[in-house]
Protein backbone atom coordinates (compact mmCIF):
# COMPACT_ATOMS: atom_id res chain seq x y z
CA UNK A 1 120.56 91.53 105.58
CA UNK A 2 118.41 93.91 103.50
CA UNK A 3 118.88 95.27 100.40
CA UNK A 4 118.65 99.40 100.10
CA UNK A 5 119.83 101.52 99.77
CA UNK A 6 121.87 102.88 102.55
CA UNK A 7 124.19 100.67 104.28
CA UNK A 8 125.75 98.87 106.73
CA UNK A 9 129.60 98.96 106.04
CA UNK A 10 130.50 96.00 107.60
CA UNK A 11 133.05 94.40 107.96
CA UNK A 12 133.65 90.94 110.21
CA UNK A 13 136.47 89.25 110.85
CA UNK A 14 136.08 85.63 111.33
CA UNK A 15 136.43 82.94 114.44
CA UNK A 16 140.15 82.15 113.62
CA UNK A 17 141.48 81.07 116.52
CA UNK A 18 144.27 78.79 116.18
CA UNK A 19 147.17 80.00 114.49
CA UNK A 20 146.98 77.23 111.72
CA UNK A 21 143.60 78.48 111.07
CA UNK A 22 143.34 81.95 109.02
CA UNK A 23 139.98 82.61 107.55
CA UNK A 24 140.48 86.50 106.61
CA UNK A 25 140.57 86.71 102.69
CA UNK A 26 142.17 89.86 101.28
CA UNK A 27 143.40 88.34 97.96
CA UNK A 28 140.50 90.24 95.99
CA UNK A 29 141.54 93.21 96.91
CA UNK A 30 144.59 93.38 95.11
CA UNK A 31 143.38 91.39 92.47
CA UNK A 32 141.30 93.94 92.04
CA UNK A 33 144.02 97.01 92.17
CA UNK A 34 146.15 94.95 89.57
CA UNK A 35 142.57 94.56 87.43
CA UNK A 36 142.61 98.73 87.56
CA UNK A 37 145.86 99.33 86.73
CA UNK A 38 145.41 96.89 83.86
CA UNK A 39 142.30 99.14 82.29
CA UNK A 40 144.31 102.41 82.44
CA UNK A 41 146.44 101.04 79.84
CA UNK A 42 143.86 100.52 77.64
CA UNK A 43 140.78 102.49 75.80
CA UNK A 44 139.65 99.50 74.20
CA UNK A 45 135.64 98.87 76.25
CA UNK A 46 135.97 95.37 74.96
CA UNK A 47 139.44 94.93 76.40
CA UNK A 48 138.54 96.43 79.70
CA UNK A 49 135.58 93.82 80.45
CA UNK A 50 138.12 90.95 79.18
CA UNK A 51 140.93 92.50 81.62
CA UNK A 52 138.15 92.91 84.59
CA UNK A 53 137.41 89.29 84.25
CA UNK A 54 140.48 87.33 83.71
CA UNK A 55 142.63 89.59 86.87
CA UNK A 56 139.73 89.96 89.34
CA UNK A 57 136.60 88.00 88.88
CA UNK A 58 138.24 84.95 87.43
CA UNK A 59 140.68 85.14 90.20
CA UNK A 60 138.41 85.92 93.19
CA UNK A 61 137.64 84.27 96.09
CA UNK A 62 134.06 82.26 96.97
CA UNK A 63 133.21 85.46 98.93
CA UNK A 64 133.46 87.73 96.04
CA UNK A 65 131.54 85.65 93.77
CA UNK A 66 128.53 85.30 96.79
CA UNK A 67 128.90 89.03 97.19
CA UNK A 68 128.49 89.76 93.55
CA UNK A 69 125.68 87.31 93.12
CA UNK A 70 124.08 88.92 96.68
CA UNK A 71 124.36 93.26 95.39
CA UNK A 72 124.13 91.75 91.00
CA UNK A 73 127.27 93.35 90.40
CA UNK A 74 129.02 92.45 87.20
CA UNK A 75 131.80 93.33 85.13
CA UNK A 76 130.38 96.00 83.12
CA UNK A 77 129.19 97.70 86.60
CA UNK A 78 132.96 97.20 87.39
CA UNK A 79 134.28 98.85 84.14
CA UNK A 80 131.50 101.84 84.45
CA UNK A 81 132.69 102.81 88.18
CA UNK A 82 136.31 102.57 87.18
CA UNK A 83 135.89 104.90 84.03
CA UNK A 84 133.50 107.23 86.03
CA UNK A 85 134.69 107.96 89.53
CA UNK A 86 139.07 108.28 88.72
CA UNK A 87 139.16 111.03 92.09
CA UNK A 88 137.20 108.34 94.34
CA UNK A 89 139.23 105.34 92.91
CA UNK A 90 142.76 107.15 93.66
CA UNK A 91 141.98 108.30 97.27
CA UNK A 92 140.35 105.32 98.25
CA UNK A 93 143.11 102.60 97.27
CA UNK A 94 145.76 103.22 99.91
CA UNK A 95 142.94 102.72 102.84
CA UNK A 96 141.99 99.13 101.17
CA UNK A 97 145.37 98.14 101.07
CA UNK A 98 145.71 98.99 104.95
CA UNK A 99 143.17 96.27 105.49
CA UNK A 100 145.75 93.48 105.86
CA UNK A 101 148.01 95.21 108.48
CA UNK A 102 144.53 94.84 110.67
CA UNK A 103 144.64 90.98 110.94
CA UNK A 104 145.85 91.11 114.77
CA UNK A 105 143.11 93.45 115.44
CA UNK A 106 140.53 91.55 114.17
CA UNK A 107 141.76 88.36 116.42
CA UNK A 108 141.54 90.15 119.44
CA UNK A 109 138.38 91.35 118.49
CA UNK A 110 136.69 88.15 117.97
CA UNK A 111 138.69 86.73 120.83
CA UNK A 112 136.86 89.56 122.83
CA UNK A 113 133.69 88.50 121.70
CA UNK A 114 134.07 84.93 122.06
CA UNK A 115 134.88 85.48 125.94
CA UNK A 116 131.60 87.90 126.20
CA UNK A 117 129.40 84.84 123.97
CA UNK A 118 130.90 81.60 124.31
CA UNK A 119 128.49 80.13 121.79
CA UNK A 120 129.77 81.91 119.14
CA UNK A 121 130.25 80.24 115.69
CA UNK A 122 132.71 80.40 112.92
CA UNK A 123 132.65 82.17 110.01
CA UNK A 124 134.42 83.36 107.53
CA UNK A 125 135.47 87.18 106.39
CA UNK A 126 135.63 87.89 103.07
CA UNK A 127 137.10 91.95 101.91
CA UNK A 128 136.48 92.80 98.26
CA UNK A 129 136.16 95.86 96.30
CA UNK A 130 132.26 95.71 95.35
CA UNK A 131 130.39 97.90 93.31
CA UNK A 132 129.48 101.05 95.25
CA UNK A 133 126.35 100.07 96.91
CA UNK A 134 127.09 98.10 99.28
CA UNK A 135 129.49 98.09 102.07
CA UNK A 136 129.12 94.21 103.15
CA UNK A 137 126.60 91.46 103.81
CA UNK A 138 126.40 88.17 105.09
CA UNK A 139 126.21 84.35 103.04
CA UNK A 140 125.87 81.86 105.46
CA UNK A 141 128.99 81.86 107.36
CA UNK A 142 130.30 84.29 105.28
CA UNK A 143 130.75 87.85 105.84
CA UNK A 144 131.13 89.49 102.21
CA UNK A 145 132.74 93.17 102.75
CA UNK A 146 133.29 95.91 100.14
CA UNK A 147 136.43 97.78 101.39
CA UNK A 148 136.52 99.96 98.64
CA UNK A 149 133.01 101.67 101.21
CA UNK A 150 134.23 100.13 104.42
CA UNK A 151 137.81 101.65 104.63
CA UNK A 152 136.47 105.01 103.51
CA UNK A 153 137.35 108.36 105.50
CA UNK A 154 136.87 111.48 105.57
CA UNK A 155 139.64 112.48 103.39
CA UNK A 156 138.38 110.65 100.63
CA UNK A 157 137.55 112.38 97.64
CA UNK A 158 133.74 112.74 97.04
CA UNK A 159 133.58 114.83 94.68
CA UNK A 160 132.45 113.45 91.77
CA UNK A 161 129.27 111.39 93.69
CA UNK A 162 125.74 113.54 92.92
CA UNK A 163 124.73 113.29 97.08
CA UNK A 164 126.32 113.14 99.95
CA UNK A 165 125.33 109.75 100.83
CA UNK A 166 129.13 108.70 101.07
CA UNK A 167 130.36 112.15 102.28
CA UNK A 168 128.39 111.54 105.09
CA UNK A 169 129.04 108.20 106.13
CA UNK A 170 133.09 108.60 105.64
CA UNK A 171 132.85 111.56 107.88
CA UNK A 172 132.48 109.29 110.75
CA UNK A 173 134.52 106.72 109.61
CA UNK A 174 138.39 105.63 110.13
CA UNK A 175 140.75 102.58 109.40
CA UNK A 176 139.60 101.77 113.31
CA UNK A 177 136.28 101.53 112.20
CA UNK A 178 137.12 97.91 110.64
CA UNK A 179 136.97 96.23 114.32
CA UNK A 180 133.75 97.23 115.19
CA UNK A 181 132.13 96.94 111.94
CA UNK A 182 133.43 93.36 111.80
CA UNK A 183 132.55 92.73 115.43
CA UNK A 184 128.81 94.16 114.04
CA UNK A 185 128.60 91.88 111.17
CA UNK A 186 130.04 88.77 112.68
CA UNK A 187 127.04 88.95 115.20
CA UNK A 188 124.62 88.80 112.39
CA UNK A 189 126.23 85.26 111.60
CA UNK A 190 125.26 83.96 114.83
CA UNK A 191 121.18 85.68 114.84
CA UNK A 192 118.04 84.04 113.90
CA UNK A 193 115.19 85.07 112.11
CA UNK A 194 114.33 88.23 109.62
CA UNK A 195 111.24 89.72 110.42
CA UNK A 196 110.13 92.73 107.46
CA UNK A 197 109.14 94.88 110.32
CA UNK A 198 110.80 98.31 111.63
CA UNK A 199 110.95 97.14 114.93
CA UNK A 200 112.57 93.58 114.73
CA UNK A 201 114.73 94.77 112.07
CA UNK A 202 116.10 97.96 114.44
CA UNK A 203 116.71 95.62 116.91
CA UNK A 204 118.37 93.64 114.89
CA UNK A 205 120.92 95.78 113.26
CA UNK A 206 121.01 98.08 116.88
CA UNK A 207 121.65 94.33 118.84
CA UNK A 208 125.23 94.00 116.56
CA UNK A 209 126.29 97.52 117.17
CA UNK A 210 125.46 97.23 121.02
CA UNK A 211 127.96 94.39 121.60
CA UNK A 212 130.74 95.16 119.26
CA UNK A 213 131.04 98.01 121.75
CA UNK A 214 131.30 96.11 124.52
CA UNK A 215 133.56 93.78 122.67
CA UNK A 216 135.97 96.55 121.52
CA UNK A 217 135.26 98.39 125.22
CA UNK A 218 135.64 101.57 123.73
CA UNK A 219 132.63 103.60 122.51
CA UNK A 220 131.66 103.39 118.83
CA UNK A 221 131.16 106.63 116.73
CA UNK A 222 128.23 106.30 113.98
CA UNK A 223 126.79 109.15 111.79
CA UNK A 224 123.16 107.60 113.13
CA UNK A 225 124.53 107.08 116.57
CA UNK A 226 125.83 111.03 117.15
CA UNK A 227 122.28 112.09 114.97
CA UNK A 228 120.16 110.22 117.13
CA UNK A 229 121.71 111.16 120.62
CA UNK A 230 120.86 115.00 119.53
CA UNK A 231 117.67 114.17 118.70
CA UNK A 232 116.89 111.62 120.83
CA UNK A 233 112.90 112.86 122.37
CA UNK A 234 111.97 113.57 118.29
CA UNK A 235 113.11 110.01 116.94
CA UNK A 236 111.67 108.24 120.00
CA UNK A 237 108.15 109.48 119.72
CA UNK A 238 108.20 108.59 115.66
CA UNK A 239 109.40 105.62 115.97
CA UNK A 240 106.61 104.43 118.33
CA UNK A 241 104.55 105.59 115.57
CA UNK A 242 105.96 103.55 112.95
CA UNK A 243 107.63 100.32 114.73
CA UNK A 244 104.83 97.99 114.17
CA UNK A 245 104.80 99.30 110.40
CA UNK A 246 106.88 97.43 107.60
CA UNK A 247 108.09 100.64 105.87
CA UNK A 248 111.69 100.69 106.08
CA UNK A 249 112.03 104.34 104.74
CA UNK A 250 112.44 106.63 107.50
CA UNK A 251 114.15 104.17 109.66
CA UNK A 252 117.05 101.92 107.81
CA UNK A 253 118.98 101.75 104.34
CA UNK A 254 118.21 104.72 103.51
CA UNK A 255 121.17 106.61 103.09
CA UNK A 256 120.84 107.79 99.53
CA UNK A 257 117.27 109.40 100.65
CA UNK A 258 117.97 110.90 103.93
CA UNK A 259 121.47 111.49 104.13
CA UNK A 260 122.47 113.12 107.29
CA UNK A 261 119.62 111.61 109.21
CA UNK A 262 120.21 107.93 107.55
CA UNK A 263 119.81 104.88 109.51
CA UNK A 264 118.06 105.83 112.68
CA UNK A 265 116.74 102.32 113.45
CA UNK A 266 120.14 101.51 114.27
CA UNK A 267 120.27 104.32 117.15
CA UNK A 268 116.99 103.04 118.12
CA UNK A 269 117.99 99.78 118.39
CA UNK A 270 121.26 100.27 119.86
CA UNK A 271 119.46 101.98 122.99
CA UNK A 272 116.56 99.34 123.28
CA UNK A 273 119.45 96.74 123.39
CA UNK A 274 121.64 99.11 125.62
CA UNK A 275 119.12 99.89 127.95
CA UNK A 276 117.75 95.67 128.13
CA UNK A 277 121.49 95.36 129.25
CA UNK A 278 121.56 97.72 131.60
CA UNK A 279 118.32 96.86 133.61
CA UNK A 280 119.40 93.18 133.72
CA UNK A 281 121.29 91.63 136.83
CA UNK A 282 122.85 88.66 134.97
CA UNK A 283 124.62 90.74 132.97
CA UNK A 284 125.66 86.89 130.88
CA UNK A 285 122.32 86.23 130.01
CA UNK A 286 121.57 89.81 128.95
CA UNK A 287 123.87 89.37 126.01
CA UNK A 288 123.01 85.75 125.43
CA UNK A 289 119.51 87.25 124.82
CA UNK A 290 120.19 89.84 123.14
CA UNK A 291 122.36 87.60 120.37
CA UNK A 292 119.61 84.96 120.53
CA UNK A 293 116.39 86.64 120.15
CA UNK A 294 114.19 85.51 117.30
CA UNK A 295 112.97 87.82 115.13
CA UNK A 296 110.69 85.44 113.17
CA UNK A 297 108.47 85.76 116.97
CA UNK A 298 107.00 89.28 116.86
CA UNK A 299 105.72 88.01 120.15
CA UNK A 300 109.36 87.59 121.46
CA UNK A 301 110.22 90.76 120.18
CA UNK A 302 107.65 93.22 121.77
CA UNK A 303 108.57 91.31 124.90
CA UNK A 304 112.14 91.82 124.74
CA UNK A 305 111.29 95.85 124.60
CA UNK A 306 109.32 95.89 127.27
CA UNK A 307 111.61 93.90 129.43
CA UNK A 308 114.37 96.33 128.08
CA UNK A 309 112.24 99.29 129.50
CA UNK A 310 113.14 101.79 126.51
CA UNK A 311 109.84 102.99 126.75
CA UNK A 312 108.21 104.12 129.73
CA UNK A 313 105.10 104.33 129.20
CA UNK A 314 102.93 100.99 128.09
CA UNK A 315 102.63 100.08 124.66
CA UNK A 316 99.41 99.81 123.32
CA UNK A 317 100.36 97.98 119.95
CA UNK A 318 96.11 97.97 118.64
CA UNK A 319 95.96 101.66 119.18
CA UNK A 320 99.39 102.16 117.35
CA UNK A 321 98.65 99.74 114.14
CA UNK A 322 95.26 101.57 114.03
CA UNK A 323 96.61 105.53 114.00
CA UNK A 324 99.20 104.21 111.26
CA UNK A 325 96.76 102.89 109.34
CA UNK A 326 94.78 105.74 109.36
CA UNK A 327 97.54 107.71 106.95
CA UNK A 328 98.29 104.65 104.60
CA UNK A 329 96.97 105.11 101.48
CA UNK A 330 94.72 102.84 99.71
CA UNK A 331 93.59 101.57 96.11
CA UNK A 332 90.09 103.64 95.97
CA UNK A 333 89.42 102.23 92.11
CA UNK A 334 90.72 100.70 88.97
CA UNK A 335 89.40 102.28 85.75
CA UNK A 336 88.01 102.04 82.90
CA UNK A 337 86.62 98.56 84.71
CA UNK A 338 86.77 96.45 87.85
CA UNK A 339 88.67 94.45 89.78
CA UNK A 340 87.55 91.39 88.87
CA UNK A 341 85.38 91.81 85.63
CA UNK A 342 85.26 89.15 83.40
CA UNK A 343 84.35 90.82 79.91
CA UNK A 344 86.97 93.11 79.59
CA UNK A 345 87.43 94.80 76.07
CA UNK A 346 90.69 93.68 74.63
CA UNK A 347 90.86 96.78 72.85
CA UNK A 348 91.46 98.62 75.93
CA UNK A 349 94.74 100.35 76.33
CA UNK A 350 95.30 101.68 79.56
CA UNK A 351 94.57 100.75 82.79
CA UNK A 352 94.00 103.55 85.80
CA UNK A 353 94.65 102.61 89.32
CA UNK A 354 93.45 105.56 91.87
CA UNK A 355 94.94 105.84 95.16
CA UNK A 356 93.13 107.80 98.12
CA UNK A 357 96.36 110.19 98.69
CA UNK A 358 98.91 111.55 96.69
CA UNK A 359 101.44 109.49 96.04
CA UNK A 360 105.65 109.77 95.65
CA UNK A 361 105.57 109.29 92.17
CA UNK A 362 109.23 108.00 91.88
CA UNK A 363 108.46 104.52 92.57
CA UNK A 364 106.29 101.83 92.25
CA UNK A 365 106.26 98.41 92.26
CA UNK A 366 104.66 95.86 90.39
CA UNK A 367 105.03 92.52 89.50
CA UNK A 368 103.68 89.29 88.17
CA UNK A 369 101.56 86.55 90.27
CA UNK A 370 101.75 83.41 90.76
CA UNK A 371 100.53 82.27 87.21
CA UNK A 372 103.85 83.88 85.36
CA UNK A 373 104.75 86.53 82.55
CA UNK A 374 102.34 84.87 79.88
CA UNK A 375 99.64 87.01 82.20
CA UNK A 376 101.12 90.11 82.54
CA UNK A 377 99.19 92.78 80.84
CA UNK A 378 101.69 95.95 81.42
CA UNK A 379 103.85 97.04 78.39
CA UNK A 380 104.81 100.10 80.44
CA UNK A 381 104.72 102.99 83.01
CA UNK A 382 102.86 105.85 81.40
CA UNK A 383 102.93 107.64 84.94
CA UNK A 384 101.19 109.58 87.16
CA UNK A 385 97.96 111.86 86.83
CA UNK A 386 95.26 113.32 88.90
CA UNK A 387 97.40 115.44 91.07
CA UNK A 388 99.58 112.53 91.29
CA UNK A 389 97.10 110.22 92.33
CA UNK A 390 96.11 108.14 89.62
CA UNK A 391 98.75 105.56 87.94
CA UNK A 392 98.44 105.40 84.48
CA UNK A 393 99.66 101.48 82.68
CA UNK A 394 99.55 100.86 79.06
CA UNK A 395 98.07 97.51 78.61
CA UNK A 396 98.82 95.13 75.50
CA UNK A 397 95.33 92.53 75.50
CA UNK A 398 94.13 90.06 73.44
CA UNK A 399 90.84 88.28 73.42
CA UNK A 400 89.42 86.05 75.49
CA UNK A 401 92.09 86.05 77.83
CA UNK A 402 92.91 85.84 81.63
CA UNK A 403 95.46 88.52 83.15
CA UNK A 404 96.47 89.29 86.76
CA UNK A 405 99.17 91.40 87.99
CA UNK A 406 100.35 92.18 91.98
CA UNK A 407 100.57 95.51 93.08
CA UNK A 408 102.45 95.50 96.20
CA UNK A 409 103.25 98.50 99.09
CA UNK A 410 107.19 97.55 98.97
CA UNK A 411 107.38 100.84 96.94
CA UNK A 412 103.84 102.49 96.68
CA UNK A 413 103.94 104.95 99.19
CA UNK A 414 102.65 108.52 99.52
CA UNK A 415 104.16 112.05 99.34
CA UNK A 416 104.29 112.23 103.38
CA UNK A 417 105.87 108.83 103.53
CA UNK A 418 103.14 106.18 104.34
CA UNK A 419 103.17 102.26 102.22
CA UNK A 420 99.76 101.13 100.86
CA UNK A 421 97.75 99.66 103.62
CA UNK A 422 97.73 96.26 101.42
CA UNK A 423 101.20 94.65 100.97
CA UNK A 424 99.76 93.15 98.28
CA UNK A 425 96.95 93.78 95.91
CA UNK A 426 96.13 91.17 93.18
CA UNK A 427 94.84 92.45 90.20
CA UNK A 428 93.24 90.01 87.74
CA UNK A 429 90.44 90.20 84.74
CA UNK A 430 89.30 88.54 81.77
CA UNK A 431 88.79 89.78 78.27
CA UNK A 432 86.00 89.15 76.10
């Protein structure tokens, strides 16, 4: 699963199936609840970190140490949300606590799913509270959920939160919620492959949510789901602009940017999956496909959506790639010398990179290469210039000395939403 912003709250029960077997883990959630009432007693920061550790993170589970490892929460993150968000904290607490009274739920659930895929594998289902910015992931065979975002509603308090990132995705959301979203995340246990593409990756996330519904038999309701259906002509034609594209941003964890209209690759790829089901006779194998398709084949991929028949029209994949690349922006020059040069003054002190558009100036991303920190020039950010399409770096050199950087398009990415054409562009010069 990716990182982002946005979010999949998921939550996954796992393959339990014989009573002596019970692989649902709720202890860290009321580890957790006895780690917050703990802190209230005290204002004491010191205290608070020491009382955060010994009754929650000392005590949790394997899943909540993977899940903090997975979203780098820590204990200070822990004592910061606590002091912070008191509304959020107070409404939220009696919908984790519910999670334990869905335990027969979740069986049935899984017992569903394992009659629809017999293959299906065990894993194991791990609720914690996590850190706010994330509502689950998956380990290996381990499904790592953060209730305190999972169980959320709609009559949670918000209030304190600067967006509505969680406003919106609690408006959709109930206690029922918890089958489907562990139905969704249990599939990703069983799927192969993680392609950094817009199309595999809607499939992929669209593929889980496709047969939890059939697993549950009862139509799921999703922000992106009831979005996309009302806006269904719109999304389609973008997204055939941008599926063959790696830039995540208008399509998928994204809830923090785009709110309302969050996660439309998961509408996307709900239908493409939906509509592969429905125009196949072996109704069996549809699923079997759908749970099994590799997403480490692009090939595979583009032949699953045509087979699925989403599109009606033929896709002409060149002709796509080559009117997206047409709006990426690119590196037009590096100032005050070359790419490349080899006499570099080591007096220098900044280093200008030019871009052919204008560029969101809120992120960037650069990082060092292969040969390690000792040849990283960058001290810091100075920002942007040039109508906001120059970056400006302060540069710390000494003589007679190699440096190279990579600058790559994971967050360079212009004001009308395109990544740089290059996914990555290796700096590297020499000083006198």
């Amino acid at each position: 699963m990716k990182q982002i912003c946005t979010i999949i709250f998921s939550i996954l029960f796992t393959s339990a199936f014989s009573q002596n077997s019970n692989k649902i883990f709720t202890s860290d959630i009321d580890n957790f609840w006895a780690a917050y009432d703990s802190i209230q007693n005290t204002n004491d920061y010191n205290q608070k970190l020491d009382l955060i550790n010994k009754l929650y993170i000392q005590r949790g589970t394997k899943g909540l140490h993977a899940f903090m490892k997975a979203r780098s929460y820590n204990d200070t993150l822990y004592v910061e949300l606590i002091k912070d968000y008191p509304k959020f904290w107070h409404s939220i607490r009696p919908n984790t606590l519910k999670v334990k009274n869905k335990t027969a739920e979740l069986n049935n659930a899984v017992e569903n799913l394992k009659k629809l895929y017999p293959e299906l594998k065990d894993a194991e289902m791990y609720f914690t509270i996590g850190g706010l910015r994330s509502g689950g992931t998956v380990t290996d065979n381990m499904v790592l959920v953060g209730a305190e975002i999972a169980t959320g509603n709609s009559y949670v308090d918000v209030s304190e939160f600067q967006n509505n990132w969680l406003k919106n995705v609690f408006a959709k959301q109930s206690l029922d919620n918890i089958v489907y979203l562990n139905i969704h995340e249990y599939i990703h246990t069983q799927q192969n492959g993680d392609r950094n593409r817009v199309l595999s990756q809607s499939i992929k996330e669209g593929a889980c949510d496709f047969i939890a519904e059939l697993a549950i038999k009862k139509p799921i309701e999703t922000q992106y789901l009831t979005y996309g259906r009302n806006h269904k002509n719109e999304i389609k034609g973008l997204f055939k602009k941008e599926m063959f594209s790696n830039n995540f941003t208008n399509w998928l964890y994204n809830g923090s940017q785009k709110e309302e209209s969050a996660d439309l690759g998961y509408y996307v790829g709900y239908e493409i999956c939906k509509s592969y089901y429905d125009n196949s006779e072996d109704k069996t194998k549809a699923i079997k496909d759908i749970i099994e398709l590799n997403y480490d084949d692009d090939k595979a991929v583009e032949e699953f959506l045509v087979k699925s028949k989403f599109f009606t029209e033929k896709i002409n994949k060149k002709k796509i790639i080559k009117e997206y690349s047409k709006n990426q922006p690119y590196i037009v020059k590096i100032e005050p010398f070359k790419n490349g040069t080899d006499n570099v003054d080591p007096n220098t002190k900044e280093l200008k990179i030019t871009f052919s558009k204008e560029m969101n100036t809120k992120n960037f991303s650069i990082s060092y290469s292969e040969k390690g920190k000792e040849y990283f020039p960058i001290t810091k950010v100075k920002g942007y210039e040039n109508n906001d399409k120059t970056l400006v770096l302060l540069i710390d050199l000494k003589p007679n000395k190699e440096y190279e950087f990579v600058i790559t398009n994971r967050s360079f990415m212009s004001k009308d939403g395109f990544l740089l054409v290059s996914e990555e562009y290796p700096v590297n010069f020499k000083t006198k």
